[in-house]
Protein backbone atom coordinates (compact mmCIF):
# COMPACT_ATOMS: atom_id res chain seq x y z
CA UNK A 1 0.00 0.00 0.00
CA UNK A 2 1.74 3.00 -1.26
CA UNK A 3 -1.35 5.36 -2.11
CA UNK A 4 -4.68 6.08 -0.89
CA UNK A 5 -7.61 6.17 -3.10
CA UNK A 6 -9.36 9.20 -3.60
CA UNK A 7 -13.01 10.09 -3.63
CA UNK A 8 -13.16 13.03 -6.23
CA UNK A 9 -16.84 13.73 -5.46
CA UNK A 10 -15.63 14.45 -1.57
CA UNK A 11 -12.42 16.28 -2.78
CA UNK A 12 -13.16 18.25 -5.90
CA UNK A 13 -12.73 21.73 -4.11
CA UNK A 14 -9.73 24.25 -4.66
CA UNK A 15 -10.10 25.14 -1.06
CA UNK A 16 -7.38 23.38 -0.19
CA UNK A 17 -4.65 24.68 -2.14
CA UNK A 18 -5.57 28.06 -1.34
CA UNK A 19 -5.43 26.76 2.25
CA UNK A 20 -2.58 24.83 1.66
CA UNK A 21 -0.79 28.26 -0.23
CA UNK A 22 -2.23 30.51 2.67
CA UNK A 23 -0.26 28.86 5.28
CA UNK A 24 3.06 28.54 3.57
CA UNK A 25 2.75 32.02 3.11
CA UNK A 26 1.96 32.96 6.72
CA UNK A 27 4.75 30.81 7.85
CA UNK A 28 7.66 31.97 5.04
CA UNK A 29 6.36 35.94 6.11
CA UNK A 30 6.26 35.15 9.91
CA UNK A 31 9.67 33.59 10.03
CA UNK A 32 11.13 36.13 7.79
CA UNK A 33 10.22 38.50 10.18
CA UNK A 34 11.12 37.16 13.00
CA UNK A 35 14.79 36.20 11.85
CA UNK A 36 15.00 40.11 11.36
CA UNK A 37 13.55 40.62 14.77
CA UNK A 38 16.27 42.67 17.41
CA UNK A 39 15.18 40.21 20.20
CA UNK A 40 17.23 42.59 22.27
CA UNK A 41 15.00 45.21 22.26
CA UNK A 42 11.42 43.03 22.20
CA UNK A 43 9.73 42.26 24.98
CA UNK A 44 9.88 39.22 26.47
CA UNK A 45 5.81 38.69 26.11
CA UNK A 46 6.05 39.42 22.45
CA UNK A 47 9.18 36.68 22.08
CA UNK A 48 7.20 34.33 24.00
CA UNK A 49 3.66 34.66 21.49
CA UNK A 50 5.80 34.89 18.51
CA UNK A 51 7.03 31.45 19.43
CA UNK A 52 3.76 30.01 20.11
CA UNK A 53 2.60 31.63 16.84
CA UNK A 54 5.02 30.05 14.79
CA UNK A 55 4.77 27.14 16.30
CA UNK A 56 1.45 26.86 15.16
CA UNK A 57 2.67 27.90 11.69
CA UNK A 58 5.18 25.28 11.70
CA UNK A 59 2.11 22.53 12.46
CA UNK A 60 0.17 23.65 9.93
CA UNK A 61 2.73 23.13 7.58
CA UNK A 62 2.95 19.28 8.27
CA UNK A 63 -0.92 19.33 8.60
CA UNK A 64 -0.79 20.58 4.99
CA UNK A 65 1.80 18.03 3.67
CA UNK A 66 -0.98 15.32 5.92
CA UNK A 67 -3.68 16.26 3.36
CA UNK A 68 -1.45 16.39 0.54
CA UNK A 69 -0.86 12.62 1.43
CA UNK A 70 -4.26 12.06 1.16
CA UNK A 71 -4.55 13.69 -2.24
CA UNK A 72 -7.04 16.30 -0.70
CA UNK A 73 -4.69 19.64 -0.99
CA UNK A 74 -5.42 19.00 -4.93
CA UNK A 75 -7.03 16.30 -6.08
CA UNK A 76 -7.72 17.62 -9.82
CA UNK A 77 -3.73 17.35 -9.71
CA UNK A 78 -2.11 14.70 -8.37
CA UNK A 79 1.45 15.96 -9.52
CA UNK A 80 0.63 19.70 -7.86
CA UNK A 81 -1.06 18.16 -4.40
CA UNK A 82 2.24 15.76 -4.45
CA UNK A 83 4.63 18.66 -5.11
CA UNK A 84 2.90 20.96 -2.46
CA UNK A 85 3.73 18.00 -0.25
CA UNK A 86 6.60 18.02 -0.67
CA UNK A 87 7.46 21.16 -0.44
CA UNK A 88 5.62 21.24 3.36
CA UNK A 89 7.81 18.53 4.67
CA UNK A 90 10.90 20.01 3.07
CA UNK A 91 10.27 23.29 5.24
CA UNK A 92 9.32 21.26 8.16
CA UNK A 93 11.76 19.65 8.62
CA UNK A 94 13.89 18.20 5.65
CA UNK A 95 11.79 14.84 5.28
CA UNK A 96 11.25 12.39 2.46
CA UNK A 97 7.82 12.99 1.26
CA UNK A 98 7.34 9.45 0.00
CA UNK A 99 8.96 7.85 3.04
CA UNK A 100 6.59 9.54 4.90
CA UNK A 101 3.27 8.35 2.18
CA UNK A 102 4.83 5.03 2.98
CA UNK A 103 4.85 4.86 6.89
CA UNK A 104 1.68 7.31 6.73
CA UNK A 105 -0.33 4.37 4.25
CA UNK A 106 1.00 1.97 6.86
CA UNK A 107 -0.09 3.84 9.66
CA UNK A 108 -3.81 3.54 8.12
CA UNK A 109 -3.86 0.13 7.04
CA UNK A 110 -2.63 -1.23 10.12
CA UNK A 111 -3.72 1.34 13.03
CA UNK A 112 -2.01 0.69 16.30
CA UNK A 113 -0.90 -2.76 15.99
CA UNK A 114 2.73 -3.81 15.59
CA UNK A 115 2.72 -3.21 12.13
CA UNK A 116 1.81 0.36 12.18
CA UNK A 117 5.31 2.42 12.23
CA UNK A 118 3.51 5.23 14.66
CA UNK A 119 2.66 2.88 16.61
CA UNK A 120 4.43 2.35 20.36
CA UNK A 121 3.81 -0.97 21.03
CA UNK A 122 4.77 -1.31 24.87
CA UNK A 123 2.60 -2.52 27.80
CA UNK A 124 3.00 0.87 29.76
CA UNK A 125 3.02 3.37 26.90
CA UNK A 126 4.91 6.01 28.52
CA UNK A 127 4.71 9.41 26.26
CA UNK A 128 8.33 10.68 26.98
CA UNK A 129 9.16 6.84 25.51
CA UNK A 130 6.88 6.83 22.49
CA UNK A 131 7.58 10.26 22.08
CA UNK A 132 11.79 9.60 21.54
CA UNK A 133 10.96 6.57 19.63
CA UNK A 134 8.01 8.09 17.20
CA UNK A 135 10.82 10.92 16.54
CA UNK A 136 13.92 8.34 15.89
CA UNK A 137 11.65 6.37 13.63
CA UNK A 138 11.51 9.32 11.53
CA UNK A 139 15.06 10.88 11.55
CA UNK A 140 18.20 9.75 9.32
CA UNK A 141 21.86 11.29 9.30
CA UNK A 142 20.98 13.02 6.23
CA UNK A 143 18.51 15.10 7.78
CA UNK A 144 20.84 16.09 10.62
CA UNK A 145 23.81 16.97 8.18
CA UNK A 146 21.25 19.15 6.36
CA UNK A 147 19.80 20.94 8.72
CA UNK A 148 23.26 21.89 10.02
CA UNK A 149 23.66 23.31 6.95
CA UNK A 150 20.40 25.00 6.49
CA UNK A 151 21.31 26.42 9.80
CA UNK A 152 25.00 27.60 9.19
CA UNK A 153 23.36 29.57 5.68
CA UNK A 154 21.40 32.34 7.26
CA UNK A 155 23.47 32.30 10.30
CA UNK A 156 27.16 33.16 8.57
CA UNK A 157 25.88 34.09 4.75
CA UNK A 158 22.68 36.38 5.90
CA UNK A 159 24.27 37.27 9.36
CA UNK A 160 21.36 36.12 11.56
CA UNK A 161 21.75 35.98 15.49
CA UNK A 162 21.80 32.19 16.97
CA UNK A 163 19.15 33.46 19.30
CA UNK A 164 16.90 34.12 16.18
CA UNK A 165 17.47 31.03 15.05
CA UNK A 166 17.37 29.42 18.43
CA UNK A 167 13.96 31.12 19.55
CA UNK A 168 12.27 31.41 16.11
CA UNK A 169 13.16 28.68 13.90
CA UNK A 170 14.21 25.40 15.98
CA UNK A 171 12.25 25.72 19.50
CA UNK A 172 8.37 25.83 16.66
CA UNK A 173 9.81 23.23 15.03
CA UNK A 174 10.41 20.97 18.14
CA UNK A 175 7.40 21.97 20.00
CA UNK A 176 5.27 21.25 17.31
CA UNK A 177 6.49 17.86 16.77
CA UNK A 178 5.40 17.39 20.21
CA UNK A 179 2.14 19.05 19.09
CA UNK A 180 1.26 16.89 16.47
CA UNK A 181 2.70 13.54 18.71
CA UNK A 182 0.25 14.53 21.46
CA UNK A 183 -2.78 15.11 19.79
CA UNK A 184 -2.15 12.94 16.46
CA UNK A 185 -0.74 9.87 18.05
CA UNK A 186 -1.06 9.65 21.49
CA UNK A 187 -4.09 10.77 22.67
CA UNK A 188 -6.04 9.02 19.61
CA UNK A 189 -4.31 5.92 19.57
CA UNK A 190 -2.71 4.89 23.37
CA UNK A 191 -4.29 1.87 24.78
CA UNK A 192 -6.99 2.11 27.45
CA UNK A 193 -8.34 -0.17 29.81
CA UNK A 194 -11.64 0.55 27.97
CA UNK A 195 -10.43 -0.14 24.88
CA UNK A 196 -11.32 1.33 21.49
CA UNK A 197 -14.88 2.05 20.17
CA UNK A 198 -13.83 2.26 16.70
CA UNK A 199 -12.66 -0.23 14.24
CA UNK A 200 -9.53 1.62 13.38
CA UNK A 201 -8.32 1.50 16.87
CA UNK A 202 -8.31 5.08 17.67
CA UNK A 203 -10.20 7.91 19.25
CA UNK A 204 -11.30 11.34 18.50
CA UNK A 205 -10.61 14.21 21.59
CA UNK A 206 -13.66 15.70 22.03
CA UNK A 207 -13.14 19.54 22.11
CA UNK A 208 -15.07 22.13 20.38
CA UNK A 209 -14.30 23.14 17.49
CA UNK A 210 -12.70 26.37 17.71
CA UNK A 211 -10.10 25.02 20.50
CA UNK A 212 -10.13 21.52 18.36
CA UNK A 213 -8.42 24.18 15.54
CA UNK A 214 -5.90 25.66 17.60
CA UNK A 215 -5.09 22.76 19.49
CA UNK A 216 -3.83 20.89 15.93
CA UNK A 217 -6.05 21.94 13.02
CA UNK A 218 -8.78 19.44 13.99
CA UNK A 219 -6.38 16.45 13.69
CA UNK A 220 -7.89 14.94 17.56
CA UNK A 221 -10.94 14.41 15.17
CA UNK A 222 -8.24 11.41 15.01
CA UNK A 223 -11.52 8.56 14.35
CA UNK A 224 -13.26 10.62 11.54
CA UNK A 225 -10.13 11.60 10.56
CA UNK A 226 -9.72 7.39 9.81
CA UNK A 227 -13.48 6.95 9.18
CA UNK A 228 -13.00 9.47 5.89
CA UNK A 229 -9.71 10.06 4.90
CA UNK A 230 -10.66 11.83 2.10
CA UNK A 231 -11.47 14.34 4.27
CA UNK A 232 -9.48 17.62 4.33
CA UNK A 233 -8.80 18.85 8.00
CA UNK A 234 -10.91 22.02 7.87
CA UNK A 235 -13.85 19.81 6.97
CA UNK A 236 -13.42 17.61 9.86
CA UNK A 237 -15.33 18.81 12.49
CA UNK A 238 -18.43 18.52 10.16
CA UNK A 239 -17.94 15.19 10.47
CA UNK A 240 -17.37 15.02 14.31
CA UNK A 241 -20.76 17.05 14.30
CA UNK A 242 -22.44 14.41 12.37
CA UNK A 243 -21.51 11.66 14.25
C-alpha cells in the first residue's frame, strides 16, 4: 500500500490549495520576520507569542503536507497536491515525502498494531518513551547533516543571530512535533483499559471546534479523521458534528 484512493466527489474543491498556499505564506512571512527581529530590544511577552505563533505555523505546515498525502490539498492534480507536499515537509523539517506516504499508508492500514510504524507498542506506553521513539523512527543522518547546513546559511551568509534562530526557527519546530505527537498519536491511539470504540483503533478528543483548531487543526478528530480520509482537516469537524 503506497497510495490512498481518492473520492473526487468528496475532494473536488480548490479550497485546499488556497489553504494549503495561505499557510506557507503565513509561515515563510512570519519567520522572515522574525529572523530580522532585534530580540534585544522586544519584549519578552512578544518573544514568548511569537514562538507560540510560529509554532502553530510550523504545524500547519505538516498538517498541509498530511492532506497532501491524502490527495485532498489537490485532487484535480495529483502531480501539484504531491509537489505541495513536498514542499511542506521540506520546510518542516527536511523529510522524504514518499517515506513519509509510505509509513503514513501503513499507519492507516494497520492502526495501532505492531505493524503500524507510529505505533508504540509497549505494555505501559509512557509518552516521553513513544515520544523519543516516534521521533527516531523518523530521523536519518541526512537530515541532521542538512539541517546543520540550512542552519550555518542564514546564520554566517545572511548574518542572523543564533538566538533568532534558536527562539524562532528550531524551538516551533520541536514543540510542534510534540504538538502533532500529542494530539495525532497519542491521545487518539494509546491503549486504554476501555479499549477502542472504533474499528480503526483510535479515538477522536472531544473539544469544540474552535479550540479543536488551535489545538492541531482538527487532527484529535483522530476517528473521523480514519473513518473518511478523504477528508481535508478544515472539513473535519463537520464530520465530528455528524456523528
Amino acid at each position: 500500500m503506497t497510495n490512498f484512493d481518492i473520492n473526487s466527489r468528496i475532494t473536488n474543491t480548490s479550497n485546499g490549495i488556497f489553504i494549503a498556499c495561505l499557510i506557507l505564506g503565513l509561515w515563510s512571512t512570519s519567520l522572515i520576520i522574525l529572523l530580522s527581529l532585534d530580540i534585544a530590544k522586544t519584549q519578552i511577552l512578544f518573544i514568548a507569542l511569537a514562538v507560540i505563533w510560529q509554532t502553530f505555523l510550523y504545524t500547519g505546515l505538516f498538517i498541509t503536507a498530511h492532506d497532501a498525502m491524502h490527495g485532498v490539498v489537490f485532487p484535480r492534480n495529483p502531480k501539484v497536491n504531491n509537489w505541495i507536499g513536498r514542499i511542506c515537509v521540506l520546510f518542516y523539517a527536511l523529510f522524504s515525502y514518499q517515506e513519509l506516504l509510505r509509513k503514513h499508508c501503513l499507519h492507516h492500514r494497520y492502526s495501532s498494531t505492531e505493524d503500524d510504524p507510529d505505533f508504540y507498542e509497549n505494555q505501559y506506553q509512557n509518552f516521553f518513551a513513544w515520544y523519543f521513539n516516534f521521533v527516531k523512527s523518523y530521523w536519518s543522518w541526512q537530515q541532521h547533516l542538512g539541517l546543520i547546513c540550512a542552519y550555518i546559511v542564514p546564520r554566517y551568509i545572511f548574518q542572523i543571530s543564533d538566538a533568532n534562530l534558536i527562539v524562532f526557527w528550531v524551538i516551533p519546530s520541536i514543540f510542534s512535533s510534540i504538538q502533532l505527537f500529542y494530539f495525532g498519536t497519542f491521545l487518539p491511539h494509546r491503549r486504554l483499559e476501555e479499549g477502542y470504540t472504533s474499528v480503526h483503533q483510535t479515538r477522536s478528543i472531544p473539544l469544540p471546534t474552535f479550540w479543536s483548531f488551535i489545538a492541531c487543526y482538527h487532527f484529535g478528530y483522530h476517528k473521523e479523521h480514519h473513518e473518511h480520509p478523504n477528508v481535508p482537516w478544515w472539513r473535519l469537524p463537520d464530520i465530528y458534528k455528524g456523528n
